[in-house]
C-alpha atoms as a PDB file:
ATOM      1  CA  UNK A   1      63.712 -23.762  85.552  1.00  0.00           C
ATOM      2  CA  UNK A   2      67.072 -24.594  83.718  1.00  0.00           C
ATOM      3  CA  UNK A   3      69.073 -22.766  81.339  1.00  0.00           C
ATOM      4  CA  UNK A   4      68.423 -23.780  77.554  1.00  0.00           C
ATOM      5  CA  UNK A   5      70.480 -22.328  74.530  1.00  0.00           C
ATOM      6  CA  UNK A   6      70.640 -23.478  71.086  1.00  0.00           C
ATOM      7  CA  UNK A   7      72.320 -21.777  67.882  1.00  0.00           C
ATOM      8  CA  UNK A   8      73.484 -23.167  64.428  1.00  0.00           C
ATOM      9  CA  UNK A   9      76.655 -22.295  63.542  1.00  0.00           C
ATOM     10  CA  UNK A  10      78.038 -22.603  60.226  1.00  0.00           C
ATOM     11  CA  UNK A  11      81.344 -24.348  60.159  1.00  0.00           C
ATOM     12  CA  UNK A  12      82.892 -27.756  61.001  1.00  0.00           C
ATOM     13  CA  UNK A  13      82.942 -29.820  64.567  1.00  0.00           C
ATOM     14  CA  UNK A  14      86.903 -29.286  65.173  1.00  0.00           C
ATOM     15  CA  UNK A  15      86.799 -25.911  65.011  1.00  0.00           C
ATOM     16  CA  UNK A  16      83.406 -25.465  66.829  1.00  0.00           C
ATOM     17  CA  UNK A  17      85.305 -27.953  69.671  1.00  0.00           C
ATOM     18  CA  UNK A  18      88.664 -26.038  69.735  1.00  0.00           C
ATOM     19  CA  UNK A  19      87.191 -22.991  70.500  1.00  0.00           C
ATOM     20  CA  UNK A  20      84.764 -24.084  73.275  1.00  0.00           C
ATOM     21  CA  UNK A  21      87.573 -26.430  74.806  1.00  0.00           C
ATOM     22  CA  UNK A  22      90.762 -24.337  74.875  1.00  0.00           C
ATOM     23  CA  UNK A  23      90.785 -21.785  77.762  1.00  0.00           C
ATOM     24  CA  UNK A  24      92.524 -19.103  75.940  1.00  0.00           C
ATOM     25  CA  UNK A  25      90.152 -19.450  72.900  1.00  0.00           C
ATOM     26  CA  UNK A  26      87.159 -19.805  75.064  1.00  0.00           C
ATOM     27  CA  UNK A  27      87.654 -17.076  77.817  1.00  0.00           C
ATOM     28  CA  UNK A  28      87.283 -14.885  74.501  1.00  0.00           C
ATOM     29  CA  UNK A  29      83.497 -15.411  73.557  1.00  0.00           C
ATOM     30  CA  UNK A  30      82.040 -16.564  76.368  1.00  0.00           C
ATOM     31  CA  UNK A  31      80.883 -13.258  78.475  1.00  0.00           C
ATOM     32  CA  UNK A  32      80.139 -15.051  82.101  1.00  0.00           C
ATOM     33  CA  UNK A  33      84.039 -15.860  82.302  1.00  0.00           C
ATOM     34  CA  UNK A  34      86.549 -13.460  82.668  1.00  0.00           C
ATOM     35  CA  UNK A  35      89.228 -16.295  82.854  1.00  0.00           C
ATOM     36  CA  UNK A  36      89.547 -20.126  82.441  1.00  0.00           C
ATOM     37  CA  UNK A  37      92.451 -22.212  83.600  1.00  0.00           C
ATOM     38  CA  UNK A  38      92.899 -25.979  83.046  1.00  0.00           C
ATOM     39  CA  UNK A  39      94.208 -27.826  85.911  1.00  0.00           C
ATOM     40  CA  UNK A  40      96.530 -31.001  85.361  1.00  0.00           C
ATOM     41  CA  UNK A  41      95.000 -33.782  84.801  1.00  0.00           C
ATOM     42  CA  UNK A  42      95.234 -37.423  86.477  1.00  0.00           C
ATOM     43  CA  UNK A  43      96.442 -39.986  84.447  1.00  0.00           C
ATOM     44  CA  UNK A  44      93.942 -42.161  82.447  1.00  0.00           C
ATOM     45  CA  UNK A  45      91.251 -39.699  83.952  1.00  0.00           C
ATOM     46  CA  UNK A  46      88.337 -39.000  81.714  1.00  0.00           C
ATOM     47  CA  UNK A  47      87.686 -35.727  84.204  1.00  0.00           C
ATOM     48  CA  UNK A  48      89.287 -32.607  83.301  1.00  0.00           C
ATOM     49  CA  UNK A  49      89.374 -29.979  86.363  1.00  0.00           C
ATOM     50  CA  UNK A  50      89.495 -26.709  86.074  1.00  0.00           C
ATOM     51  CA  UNK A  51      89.211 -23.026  87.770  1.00  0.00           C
ATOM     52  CA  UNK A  52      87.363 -19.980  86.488  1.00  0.00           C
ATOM     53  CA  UNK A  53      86.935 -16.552  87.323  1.00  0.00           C
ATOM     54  CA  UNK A  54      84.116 -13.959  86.771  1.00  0.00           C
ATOM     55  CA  UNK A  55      84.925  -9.919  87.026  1.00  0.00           C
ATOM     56  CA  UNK A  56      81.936  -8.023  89.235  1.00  0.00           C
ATOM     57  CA  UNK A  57      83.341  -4.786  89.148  1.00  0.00           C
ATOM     58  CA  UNK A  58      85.550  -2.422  91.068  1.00  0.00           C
ATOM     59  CA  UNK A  59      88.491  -5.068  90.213  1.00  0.00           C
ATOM     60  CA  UNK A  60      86.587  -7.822  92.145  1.00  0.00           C
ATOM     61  CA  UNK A  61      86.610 -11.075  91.172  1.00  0.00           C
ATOM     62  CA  UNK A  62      84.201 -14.277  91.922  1.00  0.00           C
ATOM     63  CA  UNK A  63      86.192 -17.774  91.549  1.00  0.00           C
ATOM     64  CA  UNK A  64      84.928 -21.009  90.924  1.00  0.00           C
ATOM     65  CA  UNK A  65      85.361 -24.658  90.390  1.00  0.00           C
ATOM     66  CA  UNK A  66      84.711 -27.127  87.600  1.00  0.00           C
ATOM     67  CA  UNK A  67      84.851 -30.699  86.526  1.00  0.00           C
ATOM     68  CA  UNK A  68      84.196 -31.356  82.840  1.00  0.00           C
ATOM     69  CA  UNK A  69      84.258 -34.749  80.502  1.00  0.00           C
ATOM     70  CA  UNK A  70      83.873 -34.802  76.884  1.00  0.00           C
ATOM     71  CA  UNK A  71      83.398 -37.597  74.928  1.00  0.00           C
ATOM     72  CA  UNK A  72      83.014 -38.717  70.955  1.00  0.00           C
ATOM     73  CA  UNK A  73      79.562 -39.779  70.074  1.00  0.00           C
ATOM     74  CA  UNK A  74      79.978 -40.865  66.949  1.00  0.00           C
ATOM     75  CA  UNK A  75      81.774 -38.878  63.713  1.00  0.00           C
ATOM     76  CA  UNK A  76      79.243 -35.837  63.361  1.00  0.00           C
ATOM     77  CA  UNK A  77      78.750 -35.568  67.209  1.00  0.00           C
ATOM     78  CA  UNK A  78      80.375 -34.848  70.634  1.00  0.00           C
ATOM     79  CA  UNK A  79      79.397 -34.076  74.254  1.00  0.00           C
ATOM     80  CA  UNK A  80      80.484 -32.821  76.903  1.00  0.00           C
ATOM     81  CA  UNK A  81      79.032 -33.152  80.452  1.00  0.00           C
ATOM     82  CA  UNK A  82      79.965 -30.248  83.320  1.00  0.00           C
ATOM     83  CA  UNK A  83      79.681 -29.907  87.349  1.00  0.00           C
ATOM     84  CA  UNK A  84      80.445 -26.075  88.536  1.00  0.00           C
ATOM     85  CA  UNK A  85      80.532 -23.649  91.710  1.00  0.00           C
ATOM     86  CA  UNK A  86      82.311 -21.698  93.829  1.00  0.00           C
ATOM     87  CA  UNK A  87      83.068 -21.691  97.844  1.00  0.00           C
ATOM     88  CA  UNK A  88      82.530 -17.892  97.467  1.00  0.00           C
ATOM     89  CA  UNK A  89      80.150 -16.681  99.715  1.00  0.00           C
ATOM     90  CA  UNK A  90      79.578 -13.775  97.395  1.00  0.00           C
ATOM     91  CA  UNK A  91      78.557 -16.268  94.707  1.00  0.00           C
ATOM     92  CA  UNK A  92      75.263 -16.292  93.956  1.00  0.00           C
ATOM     93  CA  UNK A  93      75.294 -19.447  92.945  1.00  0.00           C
ATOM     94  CA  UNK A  94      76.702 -22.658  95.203  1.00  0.00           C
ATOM     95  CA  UNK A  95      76.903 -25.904  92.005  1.00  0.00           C
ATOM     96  CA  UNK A  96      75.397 -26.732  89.348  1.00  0.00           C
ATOM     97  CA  UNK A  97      75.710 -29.292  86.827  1.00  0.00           C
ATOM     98  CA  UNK A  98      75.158 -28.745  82.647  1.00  0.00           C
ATOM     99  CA  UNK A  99      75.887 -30.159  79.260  1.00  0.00           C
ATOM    100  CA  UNK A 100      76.978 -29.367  75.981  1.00  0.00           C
ATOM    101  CA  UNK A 101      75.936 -30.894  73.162  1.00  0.00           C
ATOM    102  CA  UNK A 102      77.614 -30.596  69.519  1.00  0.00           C
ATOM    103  CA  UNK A 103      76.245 -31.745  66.346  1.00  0.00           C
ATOM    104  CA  UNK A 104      77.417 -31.686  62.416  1.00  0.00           C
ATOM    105  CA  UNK A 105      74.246 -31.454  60.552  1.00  0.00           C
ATOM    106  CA  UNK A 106      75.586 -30.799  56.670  1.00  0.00           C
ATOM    107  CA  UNK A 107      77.674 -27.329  56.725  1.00  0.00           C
ATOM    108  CA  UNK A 108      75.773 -26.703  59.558  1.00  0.00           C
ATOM    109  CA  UNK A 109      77.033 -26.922  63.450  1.00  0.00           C
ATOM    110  CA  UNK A 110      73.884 -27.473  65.891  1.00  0.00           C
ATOM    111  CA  UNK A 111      75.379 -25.931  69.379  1.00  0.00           C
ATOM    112  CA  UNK A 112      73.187 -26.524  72.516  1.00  0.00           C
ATOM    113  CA  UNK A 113      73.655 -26.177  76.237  1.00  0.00           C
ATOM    114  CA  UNK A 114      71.274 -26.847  79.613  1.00  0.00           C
ATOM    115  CA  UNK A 115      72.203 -26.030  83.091  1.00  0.00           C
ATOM    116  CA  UNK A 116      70.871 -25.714  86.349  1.00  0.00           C
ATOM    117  CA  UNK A 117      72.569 -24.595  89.776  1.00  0.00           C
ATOM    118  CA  UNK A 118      71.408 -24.268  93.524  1.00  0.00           C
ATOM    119  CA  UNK A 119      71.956 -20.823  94.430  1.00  0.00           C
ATOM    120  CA  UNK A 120      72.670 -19.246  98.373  1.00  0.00           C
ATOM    121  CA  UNK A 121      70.896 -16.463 100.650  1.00  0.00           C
ATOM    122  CA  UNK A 122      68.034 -18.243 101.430  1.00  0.00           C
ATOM    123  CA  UNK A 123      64.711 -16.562 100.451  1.00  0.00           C
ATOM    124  CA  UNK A 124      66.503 -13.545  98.786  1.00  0.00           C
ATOM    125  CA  UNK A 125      68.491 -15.598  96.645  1.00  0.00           C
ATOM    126  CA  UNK A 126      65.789 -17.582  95.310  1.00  0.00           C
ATOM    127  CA  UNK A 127      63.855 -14.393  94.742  1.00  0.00           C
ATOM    128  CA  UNK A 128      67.140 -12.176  93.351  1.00  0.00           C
ATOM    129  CA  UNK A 129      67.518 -15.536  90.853  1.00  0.00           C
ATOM    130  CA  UNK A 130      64.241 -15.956  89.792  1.00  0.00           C
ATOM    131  CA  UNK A 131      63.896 -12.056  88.589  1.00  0.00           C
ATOM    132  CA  UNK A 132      67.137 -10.819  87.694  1.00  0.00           C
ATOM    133  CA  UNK A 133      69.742 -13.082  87.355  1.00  0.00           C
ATOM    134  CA  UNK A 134      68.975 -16.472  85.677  1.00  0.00           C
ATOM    135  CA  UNK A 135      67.556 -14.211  82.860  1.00  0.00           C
ATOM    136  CA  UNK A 136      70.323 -11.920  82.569  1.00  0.00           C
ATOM    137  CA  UNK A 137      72.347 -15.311  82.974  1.00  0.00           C
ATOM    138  CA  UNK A 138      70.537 -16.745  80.119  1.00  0.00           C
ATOM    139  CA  UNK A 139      70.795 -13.740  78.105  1.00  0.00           C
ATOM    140  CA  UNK A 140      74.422 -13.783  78.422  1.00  0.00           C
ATOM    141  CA  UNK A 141      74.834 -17.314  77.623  1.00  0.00           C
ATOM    142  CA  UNK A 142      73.158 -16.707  74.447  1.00  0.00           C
ATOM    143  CA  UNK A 143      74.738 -13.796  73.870  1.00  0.00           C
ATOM    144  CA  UNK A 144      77.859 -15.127  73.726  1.00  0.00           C
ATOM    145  CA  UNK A 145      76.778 -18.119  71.834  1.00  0.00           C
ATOM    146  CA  UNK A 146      75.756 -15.754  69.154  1.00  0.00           C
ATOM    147  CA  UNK A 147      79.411 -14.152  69.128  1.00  0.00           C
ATOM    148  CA  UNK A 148      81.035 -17.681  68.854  1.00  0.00           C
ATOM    149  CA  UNK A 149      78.549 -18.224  65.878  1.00  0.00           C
ATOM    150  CA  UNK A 150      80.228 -14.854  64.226  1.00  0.00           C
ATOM    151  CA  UNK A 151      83.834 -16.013  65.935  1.00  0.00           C
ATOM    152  CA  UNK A 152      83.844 -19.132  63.535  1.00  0.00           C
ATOM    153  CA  UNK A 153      81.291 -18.502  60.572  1.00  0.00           C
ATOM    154  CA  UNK A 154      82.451 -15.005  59.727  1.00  0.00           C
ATOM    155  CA  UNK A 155      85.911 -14.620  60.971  1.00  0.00           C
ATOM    156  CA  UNK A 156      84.727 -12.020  63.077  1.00  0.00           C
ATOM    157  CA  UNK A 157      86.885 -11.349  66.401  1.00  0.00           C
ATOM    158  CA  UNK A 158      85.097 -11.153  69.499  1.00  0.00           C
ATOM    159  CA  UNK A 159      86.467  -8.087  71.005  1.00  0.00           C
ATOM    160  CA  UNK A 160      85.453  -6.193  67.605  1.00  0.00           C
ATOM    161  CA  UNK A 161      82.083  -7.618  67.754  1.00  0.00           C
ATOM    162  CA  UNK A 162      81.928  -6.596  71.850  1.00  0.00           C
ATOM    163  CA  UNK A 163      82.810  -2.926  70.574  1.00  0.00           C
ATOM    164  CA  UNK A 164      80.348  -2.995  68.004  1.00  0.00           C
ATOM    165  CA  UNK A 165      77.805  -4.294  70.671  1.00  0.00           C
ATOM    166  CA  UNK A 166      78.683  -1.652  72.568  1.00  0.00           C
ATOM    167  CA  UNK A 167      78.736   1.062  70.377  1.00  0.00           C
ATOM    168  CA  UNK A 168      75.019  -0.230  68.956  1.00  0.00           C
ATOM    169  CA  UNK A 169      73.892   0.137  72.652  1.00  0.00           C
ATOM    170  CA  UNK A 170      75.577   3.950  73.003  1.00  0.00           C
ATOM    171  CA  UNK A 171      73.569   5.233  69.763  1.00  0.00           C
ATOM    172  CA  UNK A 172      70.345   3.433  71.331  1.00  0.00           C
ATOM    173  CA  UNK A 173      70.492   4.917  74.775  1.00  0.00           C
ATOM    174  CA  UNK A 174      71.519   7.967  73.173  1.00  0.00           C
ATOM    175  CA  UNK A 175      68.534   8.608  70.786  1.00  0.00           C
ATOM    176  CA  UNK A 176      65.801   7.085  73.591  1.00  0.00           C
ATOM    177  CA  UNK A 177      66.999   9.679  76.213  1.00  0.00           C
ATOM    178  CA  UNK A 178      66.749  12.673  73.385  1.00  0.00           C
ATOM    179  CA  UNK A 179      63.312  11.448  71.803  1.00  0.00           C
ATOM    180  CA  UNK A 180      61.782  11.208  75.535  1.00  0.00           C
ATOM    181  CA  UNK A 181      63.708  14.646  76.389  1.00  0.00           C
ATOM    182  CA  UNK A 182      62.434  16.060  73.476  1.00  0.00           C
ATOM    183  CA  UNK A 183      59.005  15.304  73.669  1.00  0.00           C
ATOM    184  CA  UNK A 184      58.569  15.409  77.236  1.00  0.00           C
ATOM    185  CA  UNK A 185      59.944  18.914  78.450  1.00  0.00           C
ATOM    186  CA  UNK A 186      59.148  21.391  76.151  1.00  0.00           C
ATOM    187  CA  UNK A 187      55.607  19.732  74.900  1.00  0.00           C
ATOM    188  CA  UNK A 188      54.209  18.266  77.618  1.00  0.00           C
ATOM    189  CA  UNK A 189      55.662  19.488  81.084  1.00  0.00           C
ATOM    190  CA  UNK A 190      56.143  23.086  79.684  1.00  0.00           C
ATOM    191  CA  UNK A 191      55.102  24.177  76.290  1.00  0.00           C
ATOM    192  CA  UNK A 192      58.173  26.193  75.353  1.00  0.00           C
ATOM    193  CA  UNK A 193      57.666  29.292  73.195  1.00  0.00           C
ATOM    194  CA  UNK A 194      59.585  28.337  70.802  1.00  0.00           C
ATOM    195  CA  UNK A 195      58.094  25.193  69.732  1.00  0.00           C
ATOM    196  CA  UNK A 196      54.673  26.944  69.544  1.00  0.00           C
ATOM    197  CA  UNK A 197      56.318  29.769  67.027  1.00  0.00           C
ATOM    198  CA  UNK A 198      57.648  26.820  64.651  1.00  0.00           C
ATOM    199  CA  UNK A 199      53.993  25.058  64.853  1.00  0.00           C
ATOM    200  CA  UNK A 200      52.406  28.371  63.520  1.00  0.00           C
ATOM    201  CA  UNK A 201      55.230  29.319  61.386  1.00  0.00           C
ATOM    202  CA  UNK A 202      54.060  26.160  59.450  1.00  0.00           C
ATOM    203  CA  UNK A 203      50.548  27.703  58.814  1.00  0.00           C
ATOM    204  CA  UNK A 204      48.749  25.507  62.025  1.00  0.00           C
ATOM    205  CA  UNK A 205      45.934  27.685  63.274  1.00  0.00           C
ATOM    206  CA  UNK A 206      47.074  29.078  67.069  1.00  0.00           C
ATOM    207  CA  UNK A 207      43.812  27.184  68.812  1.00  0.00           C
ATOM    208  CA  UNK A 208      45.274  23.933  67.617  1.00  0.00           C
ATOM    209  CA  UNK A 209      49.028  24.171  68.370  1.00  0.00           C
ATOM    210  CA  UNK A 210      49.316  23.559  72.189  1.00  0.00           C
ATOM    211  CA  UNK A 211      46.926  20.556  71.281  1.00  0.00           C
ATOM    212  CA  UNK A 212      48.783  19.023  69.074  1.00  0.00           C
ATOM    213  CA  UNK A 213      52.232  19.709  69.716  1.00  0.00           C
ATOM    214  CA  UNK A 214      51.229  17.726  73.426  1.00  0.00           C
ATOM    215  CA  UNK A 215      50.021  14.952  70.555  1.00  0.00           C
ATOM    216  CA  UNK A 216      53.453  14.800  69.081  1.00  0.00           C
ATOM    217  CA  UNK A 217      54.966  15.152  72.549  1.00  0.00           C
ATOM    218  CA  UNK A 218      53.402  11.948  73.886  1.00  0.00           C
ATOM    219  CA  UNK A 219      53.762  10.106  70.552  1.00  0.00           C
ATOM    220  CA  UNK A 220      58.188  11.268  71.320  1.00  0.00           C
ATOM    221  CA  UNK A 221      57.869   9.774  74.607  1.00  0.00           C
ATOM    222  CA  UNK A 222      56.691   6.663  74.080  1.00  0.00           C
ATOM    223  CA  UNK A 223      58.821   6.396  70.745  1.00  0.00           C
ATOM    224  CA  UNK A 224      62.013   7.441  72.896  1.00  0.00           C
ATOM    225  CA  UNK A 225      61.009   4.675  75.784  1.00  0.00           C
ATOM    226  CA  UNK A 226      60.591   1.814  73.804  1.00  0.00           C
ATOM    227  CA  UNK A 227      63.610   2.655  71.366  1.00  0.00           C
ATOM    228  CA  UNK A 228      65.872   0.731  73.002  1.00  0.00           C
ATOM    229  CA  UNK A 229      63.554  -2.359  72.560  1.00  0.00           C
ATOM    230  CA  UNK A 230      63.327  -1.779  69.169  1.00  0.00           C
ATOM    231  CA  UNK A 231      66.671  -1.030  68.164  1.00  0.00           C
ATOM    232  CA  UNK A 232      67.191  -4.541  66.500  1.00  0.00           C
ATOM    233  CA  UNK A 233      65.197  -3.475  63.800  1.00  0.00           C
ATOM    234  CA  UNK A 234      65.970  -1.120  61.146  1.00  0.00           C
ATOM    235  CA  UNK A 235      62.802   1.121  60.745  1.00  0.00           C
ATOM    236  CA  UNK A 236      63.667   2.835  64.045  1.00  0.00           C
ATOM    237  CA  UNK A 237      66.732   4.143  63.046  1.00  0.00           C
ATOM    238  CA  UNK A 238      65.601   5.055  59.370  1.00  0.00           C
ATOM    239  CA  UNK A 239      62.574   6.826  60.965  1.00  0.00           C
ATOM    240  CA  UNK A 240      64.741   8.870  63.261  1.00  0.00           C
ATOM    241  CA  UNK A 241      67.324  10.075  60.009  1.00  0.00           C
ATOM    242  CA  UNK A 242      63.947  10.150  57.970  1.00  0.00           C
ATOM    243  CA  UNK A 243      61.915  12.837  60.574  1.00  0.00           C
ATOM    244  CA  UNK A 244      65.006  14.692  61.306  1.00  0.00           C
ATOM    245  CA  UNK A 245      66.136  15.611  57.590  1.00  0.00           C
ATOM    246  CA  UNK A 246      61.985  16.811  57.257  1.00  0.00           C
ATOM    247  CA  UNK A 247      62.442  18.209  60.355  1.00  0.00           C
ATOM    248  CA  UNK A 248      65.285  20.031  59.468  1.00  0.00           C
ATOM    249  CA  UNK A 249      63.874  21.381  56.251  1.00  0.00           C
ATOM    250  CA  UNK A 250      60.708  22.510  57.520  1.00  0.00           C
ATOM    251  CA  UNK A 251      62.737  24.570  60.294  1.00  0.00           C
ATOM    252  CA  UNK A 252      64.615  25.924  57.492  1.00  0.00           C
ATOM    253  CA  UNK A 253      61.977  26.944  55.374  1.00  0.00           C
ATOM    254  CA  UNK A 254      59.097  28.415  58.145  1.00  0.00           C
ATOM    255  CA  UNK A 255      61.218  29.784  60.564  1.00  0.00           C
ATOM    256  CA  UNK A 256      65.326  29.771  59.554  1.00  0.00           C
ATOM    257  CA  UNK A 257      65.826  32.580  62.436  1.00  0.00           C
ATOM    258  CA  UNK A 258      65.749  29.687  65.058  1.00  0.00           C
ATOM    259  CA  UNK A 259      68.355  28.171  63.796  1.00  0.00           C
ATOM    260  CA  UNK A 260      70.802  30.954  64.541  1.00  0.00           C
ATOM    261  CA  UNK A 261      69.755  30.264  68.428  1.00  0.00           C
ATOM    262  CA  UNK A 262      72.232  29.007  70.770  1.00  0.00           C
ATOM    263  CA  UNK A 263      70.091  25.191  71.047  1.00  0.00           C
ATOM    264  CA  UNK A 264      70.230  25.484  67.270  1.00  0.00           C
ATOM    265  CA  UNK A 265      67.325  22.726  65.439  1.00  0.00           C
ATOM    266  CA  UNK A 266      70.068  22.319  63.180  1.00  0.00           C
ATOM    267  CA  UNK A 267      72.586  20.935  65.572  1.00  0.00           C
ATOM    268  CA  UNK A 268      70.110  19.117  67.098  1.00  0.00           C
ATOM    269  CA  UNK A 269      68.730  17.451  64.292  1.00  0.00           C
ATOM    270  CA  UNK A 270      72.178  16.771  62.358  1.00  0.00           C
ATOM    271  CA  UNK A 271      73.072  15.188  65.436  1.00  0.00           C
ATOM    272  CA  UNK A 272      70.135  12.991  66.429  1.00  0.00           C
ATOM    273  CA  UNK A 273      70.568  11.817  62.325  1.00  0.00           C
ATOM    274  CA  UNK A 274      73.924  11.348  62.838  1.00  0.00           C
ATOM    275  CA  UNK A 275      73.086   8.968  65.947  1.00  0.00           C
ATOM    276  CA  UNK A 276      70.662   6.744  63.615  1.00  0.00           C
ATOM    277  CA  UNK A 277      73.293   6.211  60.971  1.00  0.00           C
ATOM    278  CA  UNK A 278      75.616   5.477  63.526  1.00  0.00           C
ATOM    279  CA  UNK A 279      73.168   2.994  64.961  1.00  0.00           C
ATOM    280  CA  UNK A 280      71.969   1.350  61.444  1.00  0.00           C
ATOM    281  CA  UNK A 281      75.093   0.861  60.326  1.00  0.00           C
ATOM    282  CA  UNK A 282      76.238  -1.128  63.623  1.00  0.00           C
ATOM    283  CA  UNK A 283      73.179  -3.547  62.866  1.00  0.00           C
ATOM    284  CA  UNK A 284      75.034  -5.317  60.587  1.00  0.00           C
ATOM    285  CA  UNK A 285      76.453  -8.540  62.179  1.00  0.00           C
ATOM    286  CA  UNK A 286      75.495  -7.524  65.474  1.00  0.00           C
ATOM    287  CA  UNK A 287      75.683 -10.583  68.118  1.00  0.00           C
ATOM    288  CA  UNK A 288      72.296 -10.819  69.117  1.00  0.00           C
ATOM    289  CA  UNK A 289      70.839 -13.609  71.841  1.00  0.00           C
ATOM    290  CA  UNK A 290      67.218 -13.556  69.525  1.00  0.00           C
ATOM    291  CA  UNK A 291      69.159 -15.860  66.805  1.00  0.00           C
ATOM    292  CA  UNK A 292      68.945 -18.412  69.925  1.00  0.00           C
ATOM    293  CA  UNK A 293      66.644 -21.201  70.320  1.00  0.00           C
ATOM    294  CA  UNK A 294      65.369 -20.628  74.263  1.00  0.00           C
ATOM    295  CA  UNK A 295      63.338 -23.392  74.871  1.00  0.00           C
ATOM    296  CA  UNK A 296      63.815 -26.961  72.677  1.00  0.00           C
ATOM    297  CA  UNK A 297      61.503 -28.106  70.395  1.00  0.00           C
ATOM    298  CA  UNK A 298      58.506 -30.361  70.817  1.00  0.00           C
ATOM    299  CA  UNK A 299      59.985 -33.051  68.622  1.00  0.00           C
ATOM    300  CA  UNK A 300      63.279 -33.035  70.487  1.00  0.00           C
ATOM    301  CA  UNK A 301      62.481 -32.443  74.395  1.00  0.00           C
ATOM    302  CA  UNK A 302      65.774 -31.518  76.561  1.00  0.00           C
ATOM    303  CA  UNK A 303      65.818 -34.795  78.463  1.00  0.00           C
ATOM    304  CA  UNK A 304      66.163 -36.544  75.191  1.00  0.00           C
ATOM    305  CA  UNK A 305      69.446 -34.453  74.114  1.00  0.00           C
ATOM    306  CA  UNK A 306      71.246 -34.699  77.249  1.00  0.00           C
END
């Protein structure tokens, strides 16, 4: 199953082509490269070589190969046709062969790309590929096509929108791991004292406390585990500031003596709101691989674009 990714971009064809065909420009965007360099080129040869390299961690570094030609189509469109690999035995993958297509459509920049590659390690490989890495390989591709699309139509650098990325991802992790703490220790695996005395505090009759606090427990758990799926979207983050300002004020008013404990609600809650602004804020311009087409469309099937 290849590799499809399609975004529109708004800006013109030059600019669109600079950045994808100049190393230094590209390396910058594009997250499955951690460097690009152009080798010299024959004379009169339509096929540009070059080398690339891809960081795994631990100051390792996978190198591969490449052949590329781009041609003209007509004044609105280009092309460029790719063959890639590496001799690295800790490669995953061995070649592969793609395309990139570029269109002017208006003020509007239609970027697509399909690739395939034969990958190594026998059954494993095919396996490890299948599951984990031609998605995640996909994802990044699409990823990164999303951060060109912000490189040229907002004049917004890609390092600032990888921190913003990241820091979008920090807030996320950050809130799923305290609503599933929160509901799952001291609701459901041990009803702590404390949360009991707030519950009745709030006029709850005693019988139906433990009930319903393990109620609010499971709904925290499954809120806090599929946060970080939902973190996209705004709601999440305005429901997390939302519950922990009420939160916050019904602590104050029913039982303010627990907030001069040393795991202070108020610290807690200020910080958990703090976390949600944080994370709404970063939604703005986020690079995102959802703005990408996945698949092409029924009217226009891939064999037809290449």
């Amino acid at each position: 199953m290849s590799i499809y990714v399609e975004i529109s971009i708004r800006g013109t064809l030059d600019e669109l082509w600079r950045r994808t065909q100049v190393p230094e420009l590209h390396e910058r965007w594009d997250l499955r490269f951690t460097s690009i360099e152009y080798l010299e080129r024959a004379d009169d040869s339509p096929v540009q070589l070059f080398r690339y390299a891809t960081r795994i961690g631990f100051g390792r570094e996978i190198e591969g190969w490449g052949e590329m030609v781009g041609e003209r189509l007509d004044a609105n469109a280009r092309a460029s046709a790719l063959k890639f690999g590496s001799d690295d035995p800790r490669s995953l993958i061995s070649s592969g062969f793609g395309y990139w297509k570029f269109e002017q459509i208006g003020e509007e920049l239609r970027f697509v790309t399909g690739f395939d590659y034969d990958v190594r390690w026998g059954l494993f490989g095919r396996v490890f590929d299948c599951l984990f890495f031609r998605p995640l390989l996909g994802w990044a591709t699409a990823w990164s096509f999303d951060r060109l699309r912000l490189w040229i139509g907002q004049e917004k650098e890609p390092q600032q929108a990888a921190r913003q990325a990241l820091i979008h991802a920090v807030a996320a992790a950050a809130l799923a791991f305290l609503w599933t703490w929160q509901g799952l220790v001291p609701k459901l695996w041990a009803l702590h004292s404390a949360e009991v005395e707030l519950s009745l505090a709030t006029g709850i009759p005693e019988s139906m406390a433990p009930w319903l606090l393990r109620v609010l427990g499971a709904a925290e758990v499954v809120f806090g585990l599929a946060y970080p799926f939902l973190a996209h979207r705004g709601w999440p983050w305005l429901l997390t500031a939302g519950s922990m300002a009420v939160g916050l004020i019904v602590v104050l008013s029913a039982a303010p003596d627990l907030v001069q404990g040393p795991f202070s609600p108020l610290v807690l809650n200020f910080s958990m709101a703090a976390l949600a602004v944080i994370g709404l804020m970063s939604l703005r311009d986020l690079p995102s691989a959802r703005r990408c087409l996945r698949r092409p469309t029924k009217e226009q099937p891939e064999e037809n674009r290449t």
